[in-house]
C-alpha atoms as a PDB file:
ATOM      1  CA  UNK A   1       0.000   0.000   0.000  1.00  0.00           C
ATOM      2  CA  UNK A   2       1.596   3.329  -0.872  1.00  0.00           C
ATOM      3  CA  UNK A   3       2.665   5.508   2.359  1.00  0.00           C
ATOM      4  CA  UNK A   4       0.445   8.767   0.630  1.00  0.00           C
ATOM      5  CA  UNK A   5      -2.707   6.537   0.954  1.00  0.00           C
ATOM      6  CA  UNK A   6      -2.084   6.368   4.802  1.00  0.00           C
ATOM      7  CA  UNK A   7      -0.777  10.333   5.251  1.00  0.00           C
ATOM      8  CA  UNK A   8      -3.165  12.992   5.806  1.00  0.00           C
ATOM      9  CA  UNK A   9      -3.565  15.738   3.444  1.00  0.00           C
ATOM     10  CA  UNK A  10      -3.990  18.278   5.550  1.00  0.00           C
ATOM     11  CA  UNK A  11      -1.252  17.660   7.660  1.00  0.00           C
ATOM     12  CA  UNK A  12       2.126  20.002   7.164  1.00  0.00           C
ATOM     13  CA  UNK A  13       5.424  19.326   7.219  1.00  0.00           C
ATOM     14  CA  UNK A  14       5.713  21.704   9.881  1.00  0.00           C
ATOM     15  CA  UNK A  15       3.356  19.729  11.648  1.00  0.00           C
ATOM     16  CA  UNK A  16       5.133  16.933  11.481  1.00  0.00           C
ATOM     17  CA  UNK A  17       8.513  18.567  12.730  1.00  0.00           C
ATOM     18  CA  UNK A  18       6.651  19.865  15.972  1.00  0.00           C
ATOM     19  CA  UNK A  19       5.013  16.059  16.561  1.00  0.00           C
ATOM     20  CA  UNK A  20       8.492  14.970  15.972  1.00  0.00           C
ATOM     21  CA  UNK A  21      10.023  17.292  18.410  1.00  0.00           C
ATOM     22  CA  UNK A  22       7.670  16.057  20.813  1.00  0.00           C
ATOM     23  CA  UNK A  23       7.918  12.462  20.485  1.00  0.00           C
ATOM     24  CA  UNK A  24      11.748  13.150  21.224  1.00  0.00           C
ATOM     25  CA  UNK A  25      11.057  15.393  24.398  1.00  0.00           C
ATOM     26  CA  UNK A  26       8.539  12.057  25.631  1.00  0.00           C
ATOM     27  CA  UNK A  27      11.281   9.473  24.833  1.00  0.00           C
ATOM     28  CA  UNK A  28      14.224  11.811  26.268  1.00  0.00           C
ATOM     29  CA  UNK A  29      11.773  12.713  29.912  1.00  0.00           C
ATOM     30  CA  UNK A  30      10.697   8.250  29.770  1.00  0.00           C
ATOM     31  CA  UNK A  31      14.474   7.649  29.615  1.00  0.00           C
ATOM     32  CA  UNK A  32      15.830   9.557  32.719  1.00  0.00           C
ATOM     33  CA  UNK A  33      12.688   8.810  34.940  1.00  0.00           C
ATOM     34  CA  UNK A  34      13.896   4.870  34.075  1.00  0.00           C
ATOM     35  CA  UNK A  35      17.652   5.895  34.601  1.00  0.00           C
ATOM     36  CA  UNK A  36      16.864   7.712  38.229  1.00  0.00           C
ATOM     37  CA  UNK A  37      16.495   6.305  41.388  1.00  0.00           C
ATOM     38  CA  UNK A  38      13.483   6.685  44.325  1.00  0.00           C
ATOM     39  CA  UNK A  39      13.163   6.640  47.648  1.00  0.00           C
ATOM     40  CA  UNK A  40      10.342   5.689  50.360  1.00  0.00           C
ATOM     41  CA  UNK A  41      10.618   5.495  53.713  1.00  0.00           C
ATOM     42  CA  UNK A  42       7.790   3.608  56.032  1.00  0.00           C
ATOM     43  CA  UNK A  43       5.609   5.758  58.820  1.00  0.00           C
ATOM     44  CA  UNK A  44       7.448   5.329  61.382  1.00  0.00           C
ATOM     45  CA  UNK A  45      10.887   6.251  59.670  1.00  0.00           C
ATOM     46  CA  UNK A  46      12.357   2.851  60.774  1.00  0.00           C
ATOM     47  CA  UNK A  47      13.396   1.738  56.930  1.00  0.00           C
ATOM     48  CA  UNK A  48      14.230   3.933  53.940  1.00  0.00           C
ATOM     49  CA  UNK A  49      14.803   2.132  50.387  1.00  0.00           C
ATOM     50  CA  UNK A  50      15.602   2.859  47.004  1.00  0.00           C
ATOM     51  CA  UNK A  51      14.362   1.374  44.090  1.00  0.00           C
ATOM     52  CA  UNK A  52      15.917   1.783  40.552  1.00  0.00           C
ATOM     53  CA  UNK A  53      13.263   2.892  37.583  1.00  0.00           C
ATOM     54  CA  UNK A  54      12.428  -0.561  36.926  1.00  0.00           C
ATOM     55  CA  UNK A  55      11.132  -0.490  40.654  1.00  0.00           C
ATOM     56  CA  UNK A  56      14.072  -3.063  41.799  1.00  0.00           C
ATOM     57  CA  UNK A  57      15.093  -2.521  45.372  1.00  0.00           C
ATOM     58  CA  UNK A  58      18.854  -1.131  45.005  1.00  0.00           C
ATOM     59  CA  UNK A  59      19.123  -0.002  48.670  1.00  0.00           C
ATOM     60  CA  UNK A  60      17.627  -0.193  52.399  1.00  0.00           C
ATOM     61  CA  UNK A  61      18.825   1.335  55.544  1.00  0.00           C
ATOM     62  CA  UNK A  62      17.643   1.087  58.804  1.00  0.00           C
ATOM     63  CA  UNK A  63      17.514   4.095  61.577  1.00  0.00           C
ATOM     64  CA  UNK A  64      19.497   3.066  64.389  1.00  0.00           C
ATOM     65  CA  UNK A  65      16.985   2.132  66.562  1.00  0.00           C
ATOM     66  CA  UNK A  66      15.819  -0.459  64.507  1.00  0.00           C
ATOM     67  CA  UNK A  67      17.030  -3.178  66.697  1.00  0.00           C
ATOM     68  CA  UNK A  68      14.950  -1.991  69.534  1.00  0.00           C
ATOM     69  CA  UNK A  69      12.141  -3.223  67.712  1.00  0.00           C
ATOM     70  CA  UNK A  70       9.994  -6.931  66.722  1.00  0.00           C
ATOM     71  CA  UNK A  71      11.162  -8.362  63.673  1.00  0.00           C
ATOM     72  CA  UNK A  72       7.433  -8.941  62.417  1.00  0.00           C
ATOM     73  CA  UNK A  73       7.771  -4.486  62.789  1.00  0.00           C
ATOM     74  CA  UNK A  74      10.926  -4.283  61.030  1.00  0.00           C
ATOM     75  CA  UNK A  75       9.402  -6.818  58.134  1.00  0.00           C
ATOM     76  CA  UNK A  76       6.197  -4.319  57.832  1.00  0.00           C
ATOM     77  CA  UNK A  77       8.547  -1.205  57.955  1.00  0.00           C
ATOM     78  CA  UNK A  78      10.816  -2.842  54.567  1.00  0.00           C
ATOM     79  CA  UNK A  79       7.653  -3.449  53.030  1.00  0.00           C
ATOM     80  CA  UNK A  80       6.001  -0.199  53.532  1.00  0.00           C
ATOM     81  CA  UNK A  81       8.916   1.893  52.476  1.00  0.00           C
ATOM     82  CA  UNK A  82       9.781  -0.274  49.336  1.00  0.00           C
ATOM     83  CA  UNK A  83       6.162   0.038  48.431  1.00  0.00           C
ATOM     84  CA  UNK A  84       6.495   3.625  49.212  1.00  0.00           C
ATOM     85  CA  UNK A  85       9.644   4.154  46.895  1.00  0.00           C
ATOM     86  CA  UNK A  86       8.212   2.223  44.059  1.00  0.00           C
ATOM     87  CA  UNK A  87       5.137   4.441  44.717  1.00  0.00           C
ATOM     88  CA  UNK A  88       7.017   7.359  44.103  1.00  0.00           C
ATOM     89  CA  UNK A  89       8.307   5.858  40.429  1.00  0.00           C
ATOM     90  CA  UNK A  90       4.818   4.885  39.486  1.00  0.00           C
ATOM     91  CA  UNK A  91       3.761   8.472  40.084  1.00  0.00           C
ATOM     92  CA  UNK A  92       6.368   9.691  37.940  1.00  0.00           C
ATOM     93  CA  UNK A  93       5.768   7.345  35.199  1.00  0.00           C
ATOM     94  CA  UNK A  94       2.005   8.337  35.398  1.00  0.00           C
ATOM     95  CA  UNK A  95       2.614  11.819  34.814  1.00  0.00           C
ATOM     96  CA  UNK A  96       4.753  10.970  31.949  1.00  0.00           C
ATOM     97  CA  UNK A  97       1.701   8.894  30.369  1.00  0.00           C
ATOM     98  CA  UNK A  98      -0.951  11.483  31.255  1.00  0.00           C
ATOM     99  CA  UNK A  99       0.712  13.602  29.476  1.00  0.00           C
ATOM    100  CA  UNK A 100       0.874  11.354  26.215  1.00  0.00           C
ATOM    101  CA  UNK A 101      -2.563  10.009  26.767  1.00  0.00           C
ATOM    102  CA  UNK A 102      -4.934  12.135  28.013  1.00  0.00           C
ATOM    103  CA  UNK A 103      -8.309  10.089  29.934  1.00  0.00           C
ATOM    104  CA  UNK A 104     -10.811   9.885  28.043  1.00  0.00           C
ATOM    105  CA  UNK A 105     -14.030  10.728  28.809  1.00  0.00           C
ATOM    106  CA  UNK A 106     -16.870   9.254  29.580  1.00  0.00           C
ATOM    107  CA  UNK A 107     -20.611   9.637  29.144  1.00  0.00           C
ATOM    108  CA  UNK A 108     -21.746  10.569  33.505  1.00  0.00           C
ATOM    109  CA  UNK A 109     -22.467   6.701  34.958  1.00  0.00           C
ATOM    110  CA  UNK A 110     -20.867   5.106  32.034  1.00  0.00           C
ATOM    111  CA  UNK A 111     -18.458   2.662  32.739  1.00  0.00           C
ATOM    112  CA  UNK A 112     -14.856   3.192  30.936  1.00  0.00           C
ATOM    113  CA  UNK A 113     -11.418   1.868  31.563  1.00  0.00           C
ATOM    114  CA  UNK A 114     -11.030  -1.887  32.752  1.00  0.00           C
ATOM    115  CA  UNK A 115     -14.497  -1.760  34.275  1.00  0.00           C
ATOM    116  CA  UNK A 116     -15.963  -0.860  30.620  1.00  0.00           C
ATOM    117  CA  UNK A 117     -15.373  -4.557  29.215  1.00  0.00           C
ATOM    118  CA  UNK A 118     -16.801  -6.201  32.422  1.00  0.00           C
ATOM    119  CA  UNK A 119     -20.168  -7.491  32.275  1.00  0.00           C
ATOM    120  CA  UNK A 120     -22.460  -6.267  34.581  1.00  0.00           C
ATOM    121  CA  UNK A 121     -24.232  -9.545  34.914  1.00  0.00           C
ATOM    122  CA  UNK A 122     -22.474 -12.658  34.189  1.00  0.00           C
ATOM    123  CA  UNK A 123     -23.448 -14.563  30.683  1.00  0.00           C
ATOM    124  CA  UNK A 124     -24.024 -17.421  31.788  1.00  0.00           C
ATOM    125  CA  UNK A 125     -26.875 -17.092  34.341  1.00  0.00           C
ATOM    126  CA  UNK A 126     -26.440 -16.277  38.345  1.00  0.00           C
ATOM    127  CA  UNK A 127     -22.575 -15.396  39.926  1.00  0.00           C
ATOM    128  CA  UNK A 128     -21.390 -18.658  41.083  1.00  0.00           C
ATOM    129  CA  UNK A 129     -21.277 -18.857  44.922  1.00  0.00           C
ATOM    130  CA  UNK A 130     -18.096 -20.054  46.742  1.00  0.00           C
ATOM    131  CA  UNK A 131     -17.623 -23.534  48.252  1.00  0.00           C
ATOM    132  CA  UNK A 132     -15.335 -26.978  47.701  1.00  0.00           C
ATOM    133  CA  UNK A 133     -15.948 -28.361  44.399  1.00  0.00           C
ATOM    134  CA  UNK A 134     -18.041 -31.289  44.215  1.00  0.00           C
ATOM    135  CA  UNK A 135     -20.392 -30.148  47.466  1.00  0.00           C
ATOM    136  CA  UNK A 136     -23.230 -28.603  47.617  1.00  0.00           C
ATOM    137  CA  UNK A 137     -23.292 -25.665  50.663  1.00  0.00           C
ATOM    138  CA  UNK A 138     -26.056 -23.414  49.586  1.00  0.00           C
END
């Protein structure tokens, strides 16, 4: 299929060049949000991490008092502030992509996103109730 078929006629080369420009300024912003690092820390300030911008933990370090405290708060306090950090690098990303794909809008009460394919009843008759398989609680 020829390329002129598929290009729009109204559309400039100047056009083009500022769509260009902007596609590079996306790409260039999406590259050093990957290449930087964030950090979280947990409520209590017990843990502070660092996650890379693929969200991989890189670093955690513990306040000094950290041995004061139960291991099972010290597990909760790693996991809130690597949550926390990776958090803080979804944010970032979402701005990015906000900014590239605006929301669309929807029609007031009408469904969109991932709840706009779901059925609102299932196909198949009634929701199937919970239970082992084979026996018959209901």
């Amino acid at each position: 299929m020829p390329t002129d078929e598929l290009s729009d006629p109204t559309t400039t080369p100047a056009d083009l060049a500022v769509l260009e420009a902007s596609i590079a300024r996306t790409e260039a912003r999406w590259q050093r949000l990957l290449a930087d690092t964030y950090q979280g820390t947990d409520p209590a300030r017990l843990v502070t991490s660092v996650v890379d911008g693929q969200g991989v933990v890189l670093r955690v370090t513990f306040a000094k008092t950290i041995a004061r405290h139960d291991p099972s708060v010290v597990e909760e306090a790693v996991l809130a502030s690597v949550a926390a950090a990776q958090q803080r690098l979804g944010d970032a990303l979402a701005e990015v992509a906000a900014e590239v794909v605006p929301p669309v809008p929807g029609a007031v009460g009408e469904r969109t996103g991932a709840d706009g394919w779901r059925a609102t009843e299932p196909a198949d008759g009634p929701e199937p109730s919970g239970g082992v398989l084979g026996r018959d609680d209901r």
